[in-house]
PDB file of N, CA and C in Angstrom:
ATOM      1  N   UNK A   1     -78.239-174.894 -22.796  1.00  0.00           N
ATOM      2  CA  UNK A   1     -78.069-173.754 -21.926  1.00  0.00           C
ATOM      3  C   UNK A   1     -78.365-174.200 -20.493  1.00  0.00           C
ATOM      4  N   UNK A   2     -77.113-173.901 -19.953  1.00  0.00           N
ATOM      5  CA  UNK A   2     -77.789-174.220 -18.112  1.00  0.00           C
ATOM      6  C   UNK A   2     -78.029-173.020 -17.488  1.00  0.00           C
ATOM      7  N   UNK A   3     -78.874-173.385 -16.569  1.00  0.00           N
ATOM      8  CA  UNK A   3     -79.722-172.164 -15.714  1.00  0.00           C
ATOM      9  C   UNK A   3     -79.023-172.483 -14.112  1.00  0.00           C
ATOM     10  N   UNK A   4     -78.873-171.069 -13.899  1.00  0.00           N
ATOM     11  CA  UNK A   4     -78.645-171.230 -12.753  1.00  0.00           C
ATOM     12  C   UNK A   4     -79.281-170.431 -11.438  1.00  0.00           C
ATOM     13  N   UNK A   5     -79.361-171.347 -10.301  1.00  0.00           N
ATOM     14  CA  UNK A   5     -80.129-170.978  -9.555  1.00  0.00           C
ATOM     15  C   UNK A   5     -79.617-170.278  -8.317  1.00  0.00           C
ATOM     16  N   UNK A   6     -80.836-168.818  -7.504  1.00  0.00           N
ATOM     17  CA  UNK A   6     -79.862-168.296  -6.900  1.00  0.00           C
ATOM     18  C   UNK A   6     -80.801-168.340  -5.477  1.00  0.00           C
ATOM     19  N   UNK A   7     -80.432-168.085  -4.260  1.00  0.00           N
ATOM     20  CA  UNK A   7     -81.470-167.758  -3.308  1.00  0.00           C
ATOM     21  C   UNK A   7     -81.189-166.470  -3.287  1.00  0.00           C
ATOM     22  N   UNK A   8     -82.316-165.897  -3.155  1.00  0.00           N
ATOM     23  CA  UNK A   8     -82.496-164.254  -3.076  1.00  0.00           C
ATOM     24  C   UNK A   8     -83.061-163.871  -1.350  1.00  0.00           C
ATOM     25  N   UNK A   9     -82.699-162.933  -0.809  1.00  0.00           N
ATOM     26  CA  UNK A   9     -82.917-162.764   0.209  1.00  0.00           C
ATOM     27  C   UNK A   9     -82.984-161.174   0.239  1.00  0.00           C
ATOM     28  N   UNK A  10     -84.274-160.700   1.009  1.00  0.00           N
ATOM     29  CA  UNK A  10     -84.926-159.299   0.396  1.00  0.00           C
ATOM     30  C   UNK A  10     -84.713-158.551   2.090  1.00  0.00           C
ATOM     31  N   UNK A  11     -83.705-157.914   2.749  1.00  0.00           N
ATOM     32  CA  UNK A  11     -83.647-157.016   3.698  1.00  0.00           C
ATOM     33  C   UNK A  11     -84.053-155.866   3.363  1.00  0.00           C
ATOM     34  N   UNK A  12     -85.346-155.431   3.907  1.00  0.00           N
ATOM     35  CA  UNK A  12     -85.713-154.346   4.125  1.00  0.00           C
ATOM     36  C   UNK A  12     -85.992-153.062   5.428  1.00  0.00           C
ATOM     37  N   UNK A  13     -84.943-152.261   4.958  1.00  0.00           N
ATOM     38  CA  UNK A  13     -84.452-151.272   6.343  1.00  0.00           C
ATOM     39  C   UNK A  13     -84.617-150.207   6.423  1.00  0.00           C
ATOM     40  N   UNK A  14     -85.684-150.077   5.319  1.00  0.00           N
ATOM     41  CA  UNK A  14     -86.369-148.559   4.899  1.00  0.00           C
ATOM     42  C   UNK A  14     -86.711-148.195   6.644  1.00  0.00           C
ATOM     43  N   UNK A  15     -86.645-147.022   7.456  1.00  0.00           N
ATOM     44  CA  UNK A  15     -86.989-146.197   8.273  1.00  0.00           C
ATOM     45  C   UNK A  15     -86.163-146.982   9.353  1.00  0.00           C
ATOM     46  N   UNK A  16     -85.491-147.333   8.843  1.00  0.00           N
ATOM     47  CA  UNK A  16     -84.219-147.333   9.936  1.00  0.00           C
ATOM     48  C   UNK A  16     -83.057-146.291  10.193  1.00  0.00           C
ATOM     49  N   UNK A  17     -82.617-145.502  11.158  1.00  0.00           N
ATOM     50  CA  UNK A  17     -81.977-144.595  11.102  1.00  0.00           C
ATOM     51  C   UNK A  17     -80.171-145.247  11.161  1.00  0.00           C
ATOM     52  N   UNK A  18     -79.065-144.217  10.376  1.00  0.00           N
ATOM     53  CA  UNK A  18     -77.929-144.482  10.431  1.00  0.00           C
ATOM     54  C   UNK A  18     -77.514-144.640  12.007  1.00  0.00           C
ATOM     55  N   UNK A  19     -76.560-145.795  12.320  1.00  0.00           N
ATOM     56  CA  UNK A  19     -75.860-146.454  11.650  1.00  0.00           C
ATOM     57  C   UNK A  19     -76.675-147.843  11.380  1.00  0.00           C
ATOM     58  N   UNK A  20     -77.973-148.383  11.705  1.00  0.00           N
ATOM     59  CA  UNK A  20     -78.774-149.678  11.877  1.00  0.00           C
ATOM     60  C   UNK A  20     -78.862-149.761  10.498  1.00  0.00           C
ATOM     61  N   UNK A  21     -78.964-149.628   9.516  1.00  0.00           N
ATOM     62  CA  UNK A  21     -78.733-150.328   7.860  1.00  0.00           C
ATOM     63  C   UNK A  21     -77.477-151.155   7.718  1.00  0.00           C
ATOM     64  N   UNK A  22     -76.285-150.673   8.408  1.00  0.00           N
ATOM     65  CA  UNK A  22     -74.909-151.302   8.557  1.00  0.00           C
ATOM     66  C   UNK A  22     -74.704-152.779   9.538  1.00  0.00           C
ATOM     67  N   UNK A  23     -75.312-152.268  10.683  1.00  0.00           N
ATOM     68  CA  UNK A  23     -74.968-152.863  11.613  1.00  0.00           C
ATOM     69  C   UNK A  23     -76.245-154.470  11.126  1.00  0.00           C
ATOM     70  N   UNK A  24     -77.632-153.847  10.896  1.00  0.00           N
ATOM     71  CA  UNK A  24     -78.095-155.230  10.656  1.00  0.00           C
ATOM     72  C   UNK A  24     -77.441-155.955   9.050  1.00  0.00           C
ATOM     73  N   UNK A  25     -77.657-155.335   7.948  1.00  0.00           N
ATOM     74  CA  UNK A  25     -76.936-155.524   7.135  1.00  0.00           C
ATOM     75  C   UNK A  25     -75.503-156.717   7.292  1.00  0.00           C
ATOM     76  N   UNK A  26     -75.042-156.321   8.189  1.00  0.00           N
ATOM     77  CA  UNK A  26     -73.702-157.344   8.244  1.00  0.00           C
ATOM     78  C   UNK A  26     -73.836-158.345   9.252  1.00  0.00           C
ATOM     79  N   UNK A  27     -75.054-157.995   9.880  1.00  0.00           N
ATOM     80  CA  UNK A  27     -75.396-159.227  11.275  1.00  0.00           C
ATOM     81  C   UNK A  27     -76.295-160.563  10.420  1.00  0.00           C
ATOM     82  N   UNK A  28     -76.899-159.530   9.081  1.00  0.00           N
ATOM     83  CA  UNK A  28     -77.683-160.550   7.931  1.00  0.00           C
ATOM     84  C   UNK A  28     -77.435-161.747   7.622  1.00  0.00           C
ATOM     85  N   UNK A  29     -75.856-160.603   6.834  1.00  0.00           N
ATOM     86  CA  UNK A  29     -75.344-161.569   5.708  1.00  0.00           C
ATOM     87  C   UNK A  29     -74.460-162.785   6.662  1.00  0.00           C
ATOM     88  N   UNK A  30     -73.785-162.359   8.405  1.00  0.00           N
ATOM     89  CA  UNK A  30     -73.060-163.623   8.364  1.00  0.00           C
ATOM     90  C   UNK A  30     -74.175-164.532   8.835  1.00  0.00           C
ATOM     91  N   UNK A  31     -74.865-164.867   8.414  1.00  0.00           N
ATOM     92  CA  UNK A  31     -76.354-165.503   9.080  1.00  0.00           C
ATOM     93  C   UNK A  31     -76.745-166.684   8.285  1.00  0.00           C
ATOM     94  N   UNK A  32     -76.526-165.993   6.717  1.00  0.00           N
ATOM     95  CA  UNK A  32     -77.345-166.668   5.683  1.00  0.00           C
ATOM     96  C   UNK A  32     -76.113-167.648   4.901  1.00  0.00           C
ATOM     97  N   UNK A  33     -76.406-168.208   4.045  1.00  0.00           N
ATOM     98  CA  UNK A  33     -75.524-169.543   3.461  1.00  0.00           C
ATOM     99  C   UNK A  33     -74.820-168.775   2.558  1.00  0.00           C
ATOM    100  N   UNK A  34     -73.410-169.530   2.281  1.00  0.00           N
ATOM    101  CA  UNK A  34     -72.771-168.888   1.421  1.00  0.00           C
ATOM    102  C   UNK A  34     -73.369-169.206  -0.409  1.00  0.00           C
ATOM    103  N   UNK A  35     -73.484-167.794  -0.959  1.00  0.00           N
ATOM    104  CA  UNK A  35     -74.158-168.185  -2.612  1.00  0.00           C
ATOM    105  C   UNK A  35     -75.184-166.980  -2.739  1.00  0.00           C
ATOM    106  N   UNK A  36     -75.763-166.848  -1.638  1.00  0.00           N
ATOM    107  CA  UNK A  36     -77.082-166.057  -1.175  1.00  0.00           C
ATOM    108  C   UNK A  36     -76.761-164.725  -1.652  1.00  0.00           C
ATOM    109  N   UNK A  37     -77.923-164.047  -2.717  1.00  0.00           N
ATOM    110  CA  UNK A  37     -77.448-162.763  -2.802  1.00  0.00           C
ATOM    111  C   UNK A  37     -79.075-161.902  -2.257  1.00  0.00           C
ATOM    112  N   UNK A  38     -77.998-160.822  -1.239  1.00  0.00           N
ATOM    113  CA  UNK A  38     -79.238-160.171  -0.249  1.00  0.00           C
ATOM    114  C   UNK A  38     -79.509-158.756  -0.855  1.00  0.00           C
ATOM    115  N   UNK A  39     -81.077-158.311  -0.977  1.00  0.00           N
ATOM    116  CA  UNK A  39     -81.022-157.602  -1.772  1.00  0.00           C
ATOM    117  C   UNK A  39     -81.346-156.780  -0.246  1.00  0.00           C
ATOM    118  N   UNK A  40     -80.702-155.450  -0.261  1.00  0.00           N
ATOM    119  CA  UNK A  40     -80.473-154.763   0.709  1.00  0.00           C
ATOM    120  C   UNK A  40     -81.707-153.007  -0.065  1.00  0.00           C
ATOM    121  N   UNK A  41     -82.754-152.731   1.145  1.00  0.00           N
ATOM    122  CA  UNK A  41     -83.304-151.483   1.054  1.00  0.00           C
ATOM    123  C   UNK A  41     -83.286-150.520   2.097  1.00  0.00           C
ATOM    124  N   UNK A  42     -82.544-149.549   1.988  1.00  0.00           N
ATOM    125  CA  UNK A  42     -82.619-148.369   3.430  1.00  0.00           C
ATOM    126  C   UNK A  42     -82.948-146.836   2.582  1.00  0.00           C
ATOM    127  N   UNK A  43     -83.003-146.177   3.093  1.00  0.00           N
ATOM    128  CA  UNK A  43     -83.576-145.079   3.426  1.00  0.00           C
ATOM    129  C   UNK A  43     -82.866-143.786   3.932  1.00  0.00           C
ATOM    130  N   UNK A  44     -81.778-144.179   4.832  1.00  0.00           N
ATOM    131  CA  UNK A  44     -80.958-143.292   5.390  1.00  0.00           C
ATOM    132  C   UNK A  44     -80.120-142.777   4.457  1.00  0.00           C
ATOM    133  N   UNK A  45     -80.032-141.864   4.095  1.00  0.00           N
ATOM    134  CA  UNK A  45     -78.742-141.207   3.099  1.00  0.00           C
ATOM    135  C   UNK A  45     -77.398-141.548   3.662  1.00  0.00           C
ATOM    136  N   UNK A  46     -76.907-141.520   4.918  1.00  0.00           N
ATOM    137  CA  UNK A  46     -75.750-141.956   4.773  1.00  0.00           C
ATOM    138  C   UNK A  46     -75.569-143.356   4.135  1.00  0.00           C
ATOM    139  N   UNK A  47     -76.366-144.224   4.103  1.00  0.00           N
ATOM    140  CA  UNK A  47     -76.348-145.801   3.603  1.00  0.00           C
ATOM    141  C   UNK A  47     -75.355-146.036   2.434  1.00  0.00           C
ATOM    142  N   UNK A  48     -76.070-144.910   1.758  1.00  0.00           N
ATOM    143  CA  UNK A  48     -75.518-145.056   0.177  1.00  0.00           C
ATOM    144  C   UNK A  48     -73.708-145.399   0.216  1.00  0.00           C
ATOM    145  N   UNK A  49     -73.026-144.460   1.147  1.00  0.00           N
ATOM    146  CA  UNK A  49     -71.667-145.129   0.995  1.00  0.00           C
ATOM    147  C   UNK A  49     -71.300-146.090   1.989  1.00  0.00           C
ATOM    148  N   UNK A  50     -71.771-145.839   3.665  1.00  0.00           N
ATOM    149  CA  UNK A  50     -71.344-146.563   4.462  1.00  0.00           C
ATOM    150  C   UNK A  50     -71.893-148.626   4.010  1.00  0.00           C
ATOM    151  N   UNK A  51     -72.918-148.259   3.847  1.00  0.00           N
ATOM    152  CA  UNK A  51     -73.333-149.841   3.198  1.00  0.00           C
ATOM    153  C   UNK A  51     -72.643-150.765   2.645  1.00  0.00           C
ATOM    154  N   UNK A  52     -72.433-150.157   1.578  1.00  0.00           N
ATOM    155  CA  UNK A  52     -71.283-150.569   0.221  1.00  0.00           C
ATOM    156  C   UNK A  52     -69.848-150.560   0.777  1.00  0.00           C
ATOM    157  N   UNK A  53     -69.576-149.554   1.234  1.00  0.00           N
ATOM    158  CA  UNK A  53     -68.097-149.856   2.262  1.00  0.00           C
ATOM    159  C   UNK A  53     -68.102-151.046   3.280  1.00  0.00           C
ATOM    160  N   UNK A  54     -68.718-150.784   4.299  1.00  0.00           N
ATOM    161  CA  UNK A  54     -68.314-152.184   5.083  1.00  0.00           C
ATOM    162  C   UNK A  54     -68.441-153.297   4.682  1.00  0.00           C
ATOM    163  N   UNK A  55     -69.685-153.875   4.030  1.00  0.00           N
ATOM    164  CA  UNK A  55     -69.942-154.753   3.412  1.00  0.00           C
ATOM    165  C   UNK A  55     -68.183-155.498   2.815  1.00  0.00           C
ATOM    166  N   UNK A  56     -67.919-154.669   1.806  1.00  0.00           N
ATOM    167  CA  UNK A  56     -67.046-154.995   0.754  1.00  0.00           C
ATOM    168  C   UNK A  56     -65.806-155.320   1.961  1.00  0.00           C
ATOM    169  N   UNK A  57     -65.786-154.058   2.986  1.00  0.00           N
ATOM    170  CA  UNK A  57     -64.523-154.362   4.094  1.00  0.00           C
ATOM    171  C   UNK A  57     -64.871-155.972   4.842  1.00  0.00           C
ATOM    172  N   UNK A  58     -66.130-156.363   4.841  1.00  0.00           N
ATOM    173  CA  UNK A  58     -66.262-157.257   5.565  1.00  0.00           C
ATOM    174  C   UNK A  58     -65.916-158.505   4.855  1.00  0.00           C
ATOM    175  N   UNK A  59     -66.041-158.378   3.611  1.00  0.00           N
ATOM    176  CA  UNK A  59     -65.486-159.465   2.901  1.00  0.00           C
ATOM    177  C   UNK A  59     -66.532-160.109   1.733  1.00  0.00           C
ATOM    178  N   UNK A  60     -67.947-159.647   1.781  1.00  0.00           N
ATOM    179  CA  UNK A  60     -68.929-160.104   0.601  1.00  0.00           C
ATOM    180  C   UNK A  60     -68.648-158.809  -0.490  1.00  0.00           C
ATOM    181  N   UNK A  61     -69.953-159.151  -1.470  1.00  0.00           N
ATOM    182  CA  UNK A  61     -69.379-158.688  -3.118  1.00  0.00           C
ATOM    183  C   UNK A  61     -70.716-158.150  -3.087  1.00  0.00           C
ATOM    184  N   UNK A  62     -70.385-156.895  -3.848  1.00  0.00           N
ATOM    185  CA  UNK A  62     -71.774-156.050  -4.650  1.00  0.00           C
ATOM    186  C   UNK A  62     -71.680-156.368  -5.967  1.00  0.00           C
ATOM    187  N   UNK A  63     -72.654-156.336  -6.365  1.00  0.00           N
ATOM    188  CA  UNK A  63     -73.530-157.368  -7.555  1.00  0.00           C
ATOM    189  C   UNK A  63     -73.471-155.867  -8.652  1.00  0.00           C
ATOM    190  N   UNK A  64     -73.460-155.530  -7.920  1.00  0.00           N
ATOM    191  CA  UNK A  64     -73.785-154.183  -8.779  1.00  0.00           C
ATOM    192  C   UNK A  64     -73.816-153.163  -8.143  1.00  0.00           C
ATOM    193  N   UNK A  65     -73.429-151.396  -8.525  1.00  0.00           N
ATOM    194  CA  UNK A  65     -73.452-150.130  -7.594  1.00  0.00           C
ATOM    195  C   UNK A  65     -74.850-149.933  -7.017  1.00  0.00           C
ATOM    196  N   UNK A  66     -74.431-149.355  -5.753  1.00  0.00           N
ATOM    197  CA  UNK A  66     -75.658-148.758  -5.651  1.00  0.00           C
ATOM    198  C   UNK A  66     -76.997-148.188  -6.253  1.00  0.00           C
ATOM    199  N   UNK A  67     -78.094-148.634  -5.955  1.00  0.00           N
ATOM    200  CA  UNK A  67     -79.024-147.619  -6.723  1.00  0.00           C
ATOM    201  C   UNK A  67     -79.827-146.550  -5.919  1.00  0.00           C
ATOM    202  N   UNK A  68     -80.701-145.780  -6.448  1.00  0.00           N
ATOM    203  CA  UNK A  68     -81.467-144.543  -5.476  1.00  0.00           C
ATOM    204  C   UNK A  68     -82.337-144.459  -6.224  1.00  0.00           C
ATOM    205  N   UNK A  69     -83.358-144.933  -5.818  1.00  0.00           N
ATOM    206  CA  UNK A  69     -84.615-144.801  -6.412  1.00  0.00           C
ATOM    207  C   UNK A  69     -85.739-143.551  -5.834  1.00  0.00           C
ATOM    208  N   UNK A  70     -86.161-142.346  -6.075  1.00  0.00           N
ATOM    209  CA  UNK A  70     -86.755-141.848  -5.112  1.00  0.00           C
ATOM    210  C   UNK A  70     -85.716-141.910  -3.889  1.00  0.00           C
ATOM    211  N   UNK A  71     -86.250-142.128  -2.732  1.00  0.00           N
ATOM    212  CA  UNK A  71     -85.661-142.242  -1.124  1.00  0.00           C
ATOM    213  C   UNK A  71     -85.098-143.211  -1.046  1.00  0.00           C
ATOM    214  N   UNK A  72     -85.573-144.234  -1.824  1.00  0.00           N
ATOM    215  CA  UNK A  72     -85.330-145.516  -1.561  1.00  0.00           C
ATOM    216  C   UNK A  72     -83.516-146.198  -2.342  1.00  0.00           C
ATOM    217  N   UNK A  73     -82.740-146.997  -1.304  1.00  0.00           N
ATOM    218  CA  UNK A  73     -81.430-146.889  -1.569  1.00  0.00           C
ATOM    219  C   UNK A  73     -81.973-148.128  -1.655  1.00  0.00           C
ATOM    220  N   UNK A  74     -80.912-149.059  -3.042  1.00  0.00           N
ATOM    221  CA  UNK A  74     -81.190-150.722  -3.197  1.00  0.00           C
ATOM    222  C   UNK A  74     -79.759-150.852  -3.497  1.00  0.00           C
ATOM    223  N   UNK A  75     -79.353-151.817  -2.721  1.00  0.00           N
ATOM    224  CA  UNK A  75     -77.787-152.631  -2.663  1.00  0.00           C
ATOM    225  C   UNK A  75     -78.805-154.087  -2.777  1.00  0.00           C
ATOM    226  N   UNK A  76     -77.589-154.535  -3.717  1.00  0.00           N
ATOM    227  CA  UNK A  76     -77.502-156.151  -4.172  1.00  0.00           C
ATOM    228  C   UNK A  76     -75.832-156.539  -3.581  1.00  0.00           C
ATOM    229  N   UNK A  77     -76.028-157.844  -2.501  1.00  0.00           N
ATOM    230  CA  UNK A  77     -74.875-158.310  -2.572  1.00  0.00           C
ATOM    231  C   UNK A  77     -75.301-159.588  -2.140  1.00  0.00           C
ATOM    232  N   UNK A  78     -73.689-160.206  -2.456  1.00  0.00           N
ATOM    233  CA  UNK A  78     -73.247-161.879  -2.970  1.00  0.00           C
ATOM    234  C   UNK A  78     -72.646-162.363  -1.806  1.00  0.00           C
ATOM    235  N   UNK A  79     -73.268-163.059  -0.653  1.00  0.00           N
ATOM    236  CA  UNK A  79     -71.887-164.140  -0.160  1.00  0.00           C
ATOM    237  C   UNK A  79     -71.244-164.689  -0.687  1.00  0.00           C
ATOM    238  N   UNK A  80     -69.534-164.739  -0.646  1.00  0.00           N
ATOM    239  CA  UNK A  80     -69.133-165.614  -1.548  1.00  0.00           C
ATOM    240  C   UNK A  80     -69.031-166.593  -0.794  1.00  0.00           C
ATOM    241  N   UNK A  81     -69.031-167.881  -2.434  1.00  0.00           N
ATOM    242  CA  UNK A  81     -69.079-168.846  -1.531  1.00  0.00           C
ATOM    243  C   UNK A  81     -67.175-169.627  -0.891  1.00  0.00           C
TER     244      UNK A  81
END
């Protein structure tokens, strides 16, 4: 069995107001190496769709839908490489 290894990268944007979850969010990801999956946390209710939209418009991958935990919004996404 091979294992594979990932870098995880933890943005947290809890009490950031809309639109700054987006705008850093995508200033993040073109930052970091391609492979890197950024685990994204905000707070703002609009997040939940605008997040997941640009992102995907910008050209990286969600790992999985959105979640809502309490207040708390968690996006997982993938640079591809």
């Amino acid at each position: 069995m091979s294992k594979q290894k990932f870098n995880i990268f933890l943005l947290d944007l809890r009490g950031e107001p809309c639109p700054y979850p987006v705008v850093f969010s995508l200033d993040t990801l073109r930052r970091l190496d391609k492979g890197t999956i950024v685990e994204i946390l905000a707070d703002c209710p609009q997040s939940f769709i605008s997040v997941p939209e640009e992102v995907i418009k910008a050209g990286y991958e969600m790992v999985e839908p959105p979640q809502k935990v309490g207040p708390t919004l968690r996006f997982l996404v993938r640079i591809p490489e």
